[in-house]
PDB file of N, CA and C in Angstrom:
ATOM      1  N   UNK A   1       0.097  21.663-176.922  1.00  0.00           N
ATOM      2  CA  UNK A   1       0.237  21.097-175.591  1.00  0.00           C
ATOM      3  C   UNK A   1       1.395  21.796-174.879  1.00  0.00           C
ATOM      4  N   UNK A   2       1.684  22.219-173.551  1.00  0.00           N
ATOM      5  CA  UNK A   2       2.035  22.736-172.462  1.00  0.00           C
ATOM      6  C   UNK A   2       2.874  21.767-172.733  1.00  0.00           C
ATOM      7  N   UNK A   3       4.519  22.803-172.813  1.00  0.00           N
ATOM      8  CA  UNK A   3       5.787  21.546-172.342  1.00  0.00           C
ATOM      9  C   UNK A   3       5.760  20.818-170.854  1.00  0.00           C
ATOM     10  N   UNK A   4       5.510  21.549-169.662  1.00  0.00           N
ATOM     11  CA  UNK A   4       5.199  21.265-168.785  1.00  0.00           C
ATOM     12  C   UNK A   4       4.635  19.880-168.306  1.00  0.00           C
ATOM     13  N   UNK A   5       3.400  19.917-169.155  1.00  0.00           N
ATOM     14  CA  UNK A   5       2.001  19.104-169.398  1.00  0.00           C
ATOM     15  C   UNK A   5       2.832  17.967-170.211  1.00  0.00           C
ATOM     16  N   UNK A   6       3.183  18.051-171.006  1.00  0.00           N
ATOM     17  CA  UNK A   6       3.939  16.750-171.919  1.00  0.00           C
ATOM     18  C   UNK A   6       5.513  15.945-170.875  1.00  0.00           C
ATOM     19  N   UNK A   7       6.178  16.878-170.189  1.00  0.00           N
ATOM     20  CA  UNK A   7       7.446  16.919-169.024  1.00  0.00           C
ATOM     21  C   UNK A   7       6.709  15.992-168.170  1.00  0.00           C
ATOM     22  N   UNK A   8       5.800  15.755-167.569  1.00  0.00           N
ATOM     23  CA  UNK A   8       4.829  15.039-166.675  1.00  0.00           C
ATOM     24  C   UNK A   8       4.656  13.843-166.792  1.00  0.00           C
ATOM     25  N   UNK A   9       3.672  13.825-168.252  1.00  0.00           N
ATOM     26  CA  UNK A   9       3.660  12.724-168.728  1.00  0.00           C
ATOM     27  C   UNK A   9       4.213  12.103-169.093  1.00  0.00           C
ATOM     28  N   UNK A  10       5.327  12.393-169.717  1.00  0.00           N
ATOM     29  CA  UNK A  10       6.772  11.402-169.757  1.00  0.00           C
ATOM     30  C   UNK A  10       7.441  11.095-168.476  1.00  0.00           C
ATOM     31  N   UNK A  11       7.512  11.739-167.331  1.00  0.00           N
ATOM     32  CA  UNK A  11       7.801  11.186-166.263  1.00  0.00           C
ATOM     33  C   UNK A  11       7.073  10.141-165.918  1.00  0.00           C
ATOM     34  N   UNK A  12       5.776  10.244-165.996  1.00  0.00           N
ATOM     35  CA  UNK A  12       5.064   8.969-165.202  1.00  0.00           C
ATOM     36  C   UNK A  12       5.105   7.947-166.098  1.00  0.00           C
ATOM     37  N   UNK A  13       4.939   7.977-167.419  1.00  0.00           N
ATOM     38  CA  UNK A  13       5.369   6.831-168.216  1.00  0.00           C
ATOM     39  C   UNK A  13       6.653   6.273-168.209  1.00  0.00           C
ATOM     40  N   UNK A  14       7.552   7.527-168.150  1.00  0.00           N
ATOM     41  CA  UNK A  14       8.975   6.633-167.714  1.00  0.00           C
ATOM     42  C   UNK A  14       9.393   5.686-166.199  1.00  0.00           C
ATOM     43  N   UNK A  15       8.255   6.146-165.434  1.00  0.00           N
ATOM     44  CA  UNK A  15       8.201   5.963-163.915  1.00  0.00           C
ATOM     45  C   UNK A  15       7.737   4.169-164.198  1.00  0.00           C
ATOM     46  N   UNK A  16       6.307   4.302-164.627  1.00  0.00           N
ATOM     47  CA  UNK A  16       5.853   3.321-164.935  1.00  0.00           C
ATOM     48  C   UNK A  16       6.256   2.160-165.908  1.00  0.00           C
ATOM     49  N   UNK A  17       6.647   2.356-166.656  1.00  0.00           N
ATOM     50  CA  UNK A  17       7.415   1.380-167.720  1.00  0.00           C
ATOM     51  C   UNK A  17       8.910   0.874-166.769  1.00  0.00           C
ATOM     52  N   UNK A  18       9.400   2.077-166.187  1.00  0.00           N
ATOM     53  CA  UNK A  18      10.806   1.061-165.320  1.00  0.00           C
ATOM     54  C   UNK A  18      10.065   0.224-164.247  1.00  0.00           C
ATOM     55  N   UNK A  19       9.347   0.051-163.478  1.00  0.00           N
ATOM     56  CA  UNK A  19       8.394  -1.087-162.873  1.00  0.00           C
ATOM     57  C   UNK A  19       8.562  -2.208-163.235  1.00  0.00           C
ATOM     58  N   UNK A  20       7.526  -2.045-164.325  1.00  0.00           N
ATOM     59  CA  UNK A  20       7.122  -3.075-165.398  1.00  0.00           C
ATOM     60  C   UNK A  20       8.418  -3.895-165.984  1.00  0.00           C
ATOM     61  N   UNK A  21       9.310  -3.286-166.350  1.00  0.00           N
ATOM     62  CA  UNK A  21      10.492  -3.665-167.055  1.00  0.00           C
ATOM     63  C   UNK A  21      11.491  -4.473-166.489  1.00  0.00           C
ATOM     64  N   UNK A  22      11.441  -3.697-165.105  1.00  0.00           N
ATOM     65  CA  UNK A  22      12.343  -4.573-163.475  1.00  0.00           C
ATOM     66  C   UNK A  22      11.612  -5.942-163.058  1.00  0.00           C
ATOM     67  N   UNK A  23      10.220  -5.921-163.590  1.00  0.00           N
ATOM     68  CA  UNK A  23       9.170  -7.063-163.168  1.00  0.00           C
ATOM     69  C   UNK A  23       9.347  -7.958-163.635  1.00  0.00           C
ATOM     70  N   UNK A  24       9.316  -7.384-165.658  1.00  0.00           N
ATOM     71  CA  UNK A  24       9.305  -8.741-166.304  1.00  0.00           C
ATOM     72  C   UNK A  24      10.739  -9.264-166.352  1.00  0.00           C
ATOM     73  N   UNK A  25      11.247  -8.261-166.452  1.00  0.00           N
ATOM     74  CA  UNK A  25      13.110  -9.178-166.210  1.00  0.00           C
ATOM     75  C   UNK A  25      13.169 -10.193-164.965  1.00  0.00           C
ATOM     76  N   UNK A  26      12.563  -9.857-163.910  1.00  0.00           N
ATOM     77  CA  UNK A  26      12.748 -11.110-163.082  1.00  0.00           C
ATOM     78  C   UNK A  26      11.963 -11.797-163.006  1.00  0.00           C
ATOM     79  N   UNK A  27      10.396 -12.115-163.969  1.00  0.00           N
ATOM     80  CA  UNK A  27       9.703 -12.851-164.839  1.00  0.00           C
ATOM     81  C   UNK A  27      10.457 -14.205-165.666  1.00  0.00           C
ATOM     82  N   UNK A  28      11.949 -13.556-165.608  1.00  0.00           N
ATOM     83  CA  UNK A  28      12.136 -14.681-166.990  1.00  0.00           C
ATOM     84  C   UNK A  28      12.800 -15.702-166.278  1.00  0.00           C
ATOM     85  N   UNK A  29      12.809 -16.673-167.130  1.00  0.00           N
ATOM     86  CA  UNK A  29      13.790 -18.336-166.710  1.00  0.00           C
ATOM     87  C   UNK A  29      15.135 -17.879-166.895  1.00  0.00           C
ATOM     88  N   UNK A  30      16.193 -18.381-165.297  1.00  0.00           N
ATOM     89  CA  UNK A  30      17.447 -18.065-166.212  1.00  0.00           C
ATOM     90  C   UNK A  30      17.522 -19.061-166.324  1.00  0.00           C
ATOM     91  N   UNK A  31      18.974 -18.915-167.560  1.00  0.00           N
ATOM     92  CA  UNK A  31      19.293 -19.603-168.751  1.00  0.00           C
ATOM     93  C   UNK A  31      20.791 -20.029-168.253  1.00  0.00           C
ATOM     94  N   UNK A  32      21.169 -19.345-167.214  1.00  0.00           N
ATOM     95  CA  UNK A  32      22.486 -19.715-166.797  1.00  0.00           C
ATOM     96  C   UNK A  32      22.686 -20.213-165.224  1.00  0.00           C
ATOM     97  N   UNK A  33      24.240 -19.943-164.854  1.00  0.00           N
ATOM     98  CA  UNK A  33      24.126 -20.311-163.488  1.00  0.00           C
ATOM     99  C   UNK A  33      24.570 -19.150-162.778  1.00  0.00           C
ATOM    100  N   UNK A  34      23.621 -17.778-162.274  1.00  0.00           N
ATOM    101  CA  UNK A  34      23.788 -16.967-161.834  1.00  0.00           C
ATOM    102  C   UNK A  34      22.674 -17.094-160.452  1.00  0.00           C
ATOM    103  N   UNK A  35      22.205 -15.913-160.522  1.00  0.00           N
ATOM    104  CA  UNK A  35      21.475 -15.381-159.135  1.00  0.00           C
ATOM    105  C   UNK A  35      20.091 -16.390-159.555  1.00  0.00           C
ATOM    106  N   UNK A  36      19.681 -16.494-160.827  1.00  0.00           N
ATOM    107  CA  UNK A  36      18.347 -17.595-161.025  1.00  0.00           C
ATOM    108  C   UNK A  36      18.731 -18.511-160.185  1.00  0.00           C
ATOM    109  N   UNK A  37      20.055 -19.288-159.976  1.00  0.00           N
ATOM    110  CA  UNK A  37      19.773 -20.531-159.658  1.00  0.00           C
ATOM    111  C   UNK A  37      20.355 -20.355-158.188  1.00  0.00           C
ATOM    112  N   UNK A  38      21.132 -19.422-157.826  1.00  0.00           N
ATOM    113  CA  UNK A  38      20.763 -19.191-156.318  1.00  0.00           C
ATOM    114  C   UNK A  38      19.543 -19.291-155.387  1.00  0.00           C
ATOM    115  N   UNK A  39      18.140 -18.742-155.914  1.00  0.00           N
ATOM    116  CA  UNK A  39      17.281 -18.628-155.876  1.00  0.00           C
ATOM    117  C   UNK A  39      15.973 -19.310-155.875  1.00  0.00           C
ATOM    118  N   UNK A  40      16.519 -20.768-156.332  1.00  0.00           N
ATOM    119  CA  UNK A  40      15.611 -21.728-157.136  1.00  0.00           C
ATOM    120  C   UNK A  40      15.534 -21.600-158.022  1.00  0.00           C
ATOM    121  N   UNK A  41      15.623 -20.788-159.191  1.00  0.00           N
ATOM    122  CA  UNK A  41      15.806 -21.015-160.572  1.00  0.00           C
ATOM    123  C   UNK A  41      15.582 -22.450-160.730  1.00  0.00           C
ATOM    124  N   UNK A  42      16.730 -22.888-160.525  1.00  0.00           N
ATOM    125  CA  UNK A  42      17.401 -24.158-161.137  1.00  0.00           C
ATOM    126  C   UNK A  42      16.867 -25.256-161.028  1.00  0.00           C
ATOM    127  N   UNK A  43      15.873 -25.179-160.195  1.00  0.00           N
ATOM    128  CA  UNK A  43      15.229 -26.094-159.319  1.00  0.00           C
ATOM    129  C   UNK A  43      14.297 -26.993-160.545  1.00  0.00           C
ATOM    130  N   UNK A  44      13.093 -25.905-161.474  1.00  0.00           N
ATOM    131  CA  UNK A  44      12.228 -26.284-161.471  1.00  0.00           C
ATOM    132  C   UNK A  44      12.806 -26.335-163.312  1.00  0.00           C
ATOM    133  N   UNK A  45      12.985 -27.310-163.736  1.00  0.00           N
ATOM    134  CA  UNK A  45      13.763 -27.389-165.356  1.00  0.00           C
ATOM    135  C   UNK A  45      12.653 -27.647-166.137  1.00  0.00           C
ATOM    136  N   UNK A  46      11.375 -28.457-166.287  1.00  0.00           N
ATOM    137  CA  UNK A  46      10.753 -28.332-167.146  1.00  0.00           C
ATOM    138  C   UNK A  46       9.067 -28.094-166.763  1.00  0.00           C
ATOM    139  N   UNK A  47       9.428 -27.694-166.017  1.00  0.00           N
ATOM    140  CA  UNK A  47       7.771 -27.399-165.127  1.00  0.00           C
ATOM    141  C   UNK A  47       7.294 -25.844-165.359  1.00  0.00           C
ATOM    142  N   UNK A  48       8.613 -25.221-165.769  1.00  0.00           N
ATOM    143  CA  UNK A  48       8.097 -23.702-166.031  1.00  0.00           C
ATOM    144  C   UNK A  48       7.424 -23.482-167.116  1.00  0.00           C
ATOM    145  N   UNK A  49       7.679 -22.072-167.237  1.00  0.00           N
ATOM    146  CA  UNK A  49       6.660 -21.600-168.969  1.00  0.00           C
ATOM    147  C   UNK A  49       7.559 -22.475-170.249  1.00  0.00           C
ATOM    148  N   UNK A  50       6.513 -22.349-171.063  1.00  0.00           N
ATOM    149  CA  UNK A  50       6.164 -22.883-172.185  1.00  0.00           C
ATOM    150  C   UNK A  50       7.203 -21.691-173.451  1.00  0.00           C
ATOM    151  N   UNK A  51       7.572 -22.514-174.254  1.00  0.00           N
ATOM    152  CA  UNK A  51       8.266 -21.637-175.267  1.00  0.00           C
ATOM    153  C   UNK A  51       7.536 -20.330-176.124  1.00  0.00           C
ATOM    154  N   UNK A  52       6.314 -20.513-175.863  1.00  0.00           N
ATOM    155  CA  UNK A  52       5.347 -19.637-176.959  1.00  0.00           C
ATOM    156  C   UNK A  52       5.106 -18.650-175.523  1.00  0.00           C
ATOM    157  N   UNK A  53       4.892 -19.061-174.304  1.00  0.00           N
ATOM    158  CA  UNK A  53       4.920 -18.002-173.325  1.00  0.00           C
ATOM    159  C   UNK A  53       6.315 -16.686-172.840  1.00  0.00           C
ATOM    160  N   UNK A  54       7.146 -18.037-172.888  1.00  0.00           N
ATOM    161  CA  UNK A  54       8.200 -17.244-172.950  1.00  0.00           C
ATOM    162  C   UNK A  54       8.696 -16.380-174.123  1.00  0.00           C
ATOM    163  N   UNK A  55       8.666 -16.545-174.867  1.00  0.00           N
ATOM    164  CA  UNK A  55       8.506 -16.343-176.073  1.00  0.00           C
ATOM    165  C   UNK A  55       7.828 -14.530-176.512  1.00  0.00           C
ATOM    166  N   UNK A  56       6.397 -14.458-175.943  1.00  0.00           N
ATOM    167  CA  UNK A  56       5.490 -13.354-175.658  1.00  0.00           C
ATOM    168  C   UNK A  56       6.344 -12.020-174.322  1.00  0.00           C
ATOM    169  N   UNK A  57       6.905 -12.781-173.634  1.00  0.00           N
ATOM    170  CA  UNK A  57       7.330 -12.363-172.294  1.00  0.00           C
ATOM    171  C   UNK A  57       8.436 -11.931-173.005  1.00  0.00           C
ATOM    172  N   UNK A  58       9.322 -12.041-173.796  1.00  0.00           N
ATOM    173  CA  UNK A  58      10.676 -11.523-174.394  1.00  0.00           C
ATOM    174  C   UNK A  58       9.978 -10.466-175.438  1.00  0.00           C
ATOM    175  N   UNK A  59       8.866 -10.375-176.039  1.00  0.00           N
ATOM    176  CA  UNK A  59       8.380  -9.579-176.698  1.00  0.00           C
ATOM    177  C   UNK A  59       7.964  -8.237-176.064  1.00  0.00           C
ATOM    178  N   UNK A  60       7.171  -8.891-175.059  1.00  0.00           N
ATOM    179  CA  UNK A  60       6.460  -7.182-174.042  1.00  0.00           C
ATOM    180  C   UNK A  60       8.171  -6.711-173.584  1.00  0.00           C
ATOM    181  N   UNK A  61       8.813  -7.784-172.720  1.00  0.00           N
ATOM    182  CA  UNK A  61       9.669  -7.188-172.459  1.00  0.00           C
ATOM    183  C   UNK A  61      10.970  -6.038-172.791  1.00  0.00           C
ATOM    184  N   UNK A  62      11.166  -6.370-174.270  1.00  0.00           N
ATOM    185  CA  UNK A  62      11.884  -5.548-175.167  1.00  0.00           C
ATOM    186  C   UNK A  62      11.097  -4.567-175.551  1.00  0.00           C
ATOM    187  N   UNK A  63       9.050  -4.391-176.072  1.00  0.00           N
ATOM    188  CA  UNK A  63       8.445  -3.087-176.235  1.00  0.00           C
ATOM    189  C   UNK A  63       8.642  -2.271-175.048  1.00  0.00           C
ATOM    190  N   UNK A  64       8.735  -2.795-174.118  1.00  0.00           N
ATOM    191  CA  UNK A  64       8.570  -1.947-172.870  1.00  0.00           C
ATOM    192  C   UNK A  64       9.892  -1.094-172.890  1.00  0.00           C
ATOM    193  N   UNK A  65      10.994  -1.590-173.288  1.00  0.00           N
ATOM    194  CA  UNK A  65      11.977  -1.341-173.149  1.00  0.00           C
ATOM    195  C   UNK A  65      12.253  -0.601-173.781  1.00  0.00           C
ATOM    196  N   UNK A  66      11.938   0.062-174.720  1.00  0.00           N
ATOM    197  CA  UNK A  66      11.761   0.766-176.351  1.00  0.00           C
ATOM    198  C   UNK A  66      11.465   1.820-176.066  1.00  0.00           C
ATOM    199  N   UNK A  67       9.994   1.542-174.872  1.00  0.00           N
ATOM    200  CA  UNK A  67       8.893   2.444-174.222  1.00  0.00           C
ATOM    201  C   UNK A  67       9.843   3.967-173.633  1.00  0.00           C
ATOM    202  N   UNK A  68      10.512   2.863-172.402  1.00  0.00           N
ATOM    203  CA  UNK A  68      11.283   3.186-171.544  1.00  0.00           C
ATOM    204  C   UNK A  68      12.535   4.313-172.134  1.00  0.00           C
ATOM    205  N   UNK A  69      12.919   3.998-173.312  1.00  0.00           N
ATOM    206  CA  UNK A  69      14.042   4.331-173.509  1.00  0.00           C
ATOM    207  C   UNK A  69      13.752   5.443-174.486  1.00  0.00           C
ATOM    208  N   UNK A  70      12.304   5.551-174.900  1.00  0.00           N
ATOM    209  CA  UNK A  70      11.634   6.637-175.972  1.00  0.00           C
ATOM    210  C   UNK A  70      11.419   7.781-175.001  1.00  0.00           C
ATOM    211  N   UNK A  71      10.977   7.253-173.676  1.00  0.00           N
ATOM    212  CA  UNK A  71      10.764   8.407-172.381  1.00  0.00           C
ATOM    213  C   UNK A  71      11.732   9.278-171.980  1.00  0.00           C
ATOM    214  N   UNK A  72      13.018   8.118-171.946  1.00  0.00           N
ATOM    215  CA  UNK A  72      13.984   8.875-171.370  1.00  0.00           C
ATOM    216  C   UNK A  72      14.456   9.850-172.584  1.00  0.00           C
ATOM    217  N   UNK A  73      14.579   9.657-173.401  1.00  0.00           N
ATOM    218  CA  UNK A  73      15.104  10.816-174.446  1.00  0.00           C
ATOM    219  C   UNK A  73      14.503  11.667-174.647  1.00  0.00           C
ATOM    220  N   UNK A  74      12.608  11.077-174.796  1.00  0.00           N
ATOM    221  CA  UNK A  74      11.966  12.454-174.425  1.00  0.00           C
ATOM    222  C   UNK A  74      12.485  13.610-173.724  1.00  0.00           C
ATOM    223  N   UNK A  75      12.346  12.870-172.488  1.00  0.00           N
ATOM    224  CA  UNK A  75      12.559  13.849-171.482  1.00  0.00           C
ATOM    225  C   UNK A  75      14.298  14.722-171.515  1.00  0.00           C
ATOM    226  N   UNK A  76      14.628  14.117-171.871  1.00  0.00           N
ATOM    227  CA  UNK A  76      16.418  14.518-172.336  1.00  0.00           C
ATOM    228  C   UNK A  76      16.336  15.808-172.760  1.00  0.00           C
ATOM    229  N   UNK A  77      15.563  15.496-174.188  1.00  0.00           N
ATOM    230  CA  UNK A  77      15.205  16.665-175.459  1.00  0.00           C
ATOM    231  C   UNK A  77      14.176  17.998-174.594  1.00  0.00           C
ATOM    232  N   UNK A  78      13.651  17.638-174.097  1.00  0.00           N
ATOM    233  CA  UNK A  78      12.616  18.477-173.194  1.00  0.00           C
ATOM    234  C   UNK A  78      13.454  19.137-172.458  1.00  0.00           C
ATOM    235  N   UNK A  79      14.228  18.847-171.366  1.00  0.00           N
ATOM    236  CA  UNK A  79      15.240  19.515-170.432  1.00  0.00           C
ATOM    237  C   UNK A  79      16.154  20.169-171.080  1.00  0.00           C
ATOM    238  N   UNK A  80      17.036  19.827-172.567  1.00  0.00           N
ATOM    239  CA  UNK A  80      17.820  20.265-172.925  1.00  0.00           C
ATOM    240  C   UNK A  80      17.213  21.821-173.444  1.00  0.00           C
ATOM    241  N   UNK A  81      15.815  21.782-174.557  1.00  0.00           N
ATOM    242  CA  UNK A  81      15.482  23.031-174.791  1.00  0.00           C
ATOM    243  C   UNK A  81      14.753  24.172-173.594  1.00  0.00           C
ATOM    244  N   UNK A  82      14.213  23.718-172.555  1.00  0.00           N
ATOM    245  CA  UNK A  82      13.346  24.552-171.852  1.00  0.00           C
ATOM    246  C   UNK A  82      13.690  25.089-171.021  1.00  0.00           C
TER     247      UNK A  82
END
């Protein structure tokens, strides 16, 4: 495979996974008294997601993050040799 061709595709996956990642982070319940509860956060205490949802949502959220952070080094290692 074309470094080029592989340089690409790690861009758009890295493009795409920071989206996703900015999404589900403001997906989650806060837990404190910051910008969540500026916001309404605070508002809604037991009406939100469910522990097994949230739960899933801390899971994608950290693969994604893995994703994200496998891209960027990709691409690190790629720039550094070419």
């Amino acid at each position: 495979m074309d470094l080029n061709l592989l340089k690409i595709i790690l861009q758009i996956v890295l493009g795409i996974t920071g989206v996703l990642v900015i999404l589900l982070v403001l997906l989650h319940r806060g837990k404190g008294g910051g910008l969540s509860d500026m916001f309404g956060g605070g508002v809604s205490s037991s009406a939100s997601a469910s522990g097994v949802a949230e739960r899933n949502l801390d899971r994608l959220t950290v693969t994604l993050g893995i994703v994200f952070g496998a891209a960027a080094v990709g691409l690190g290692v790629i720039e550094r040799f070419m």
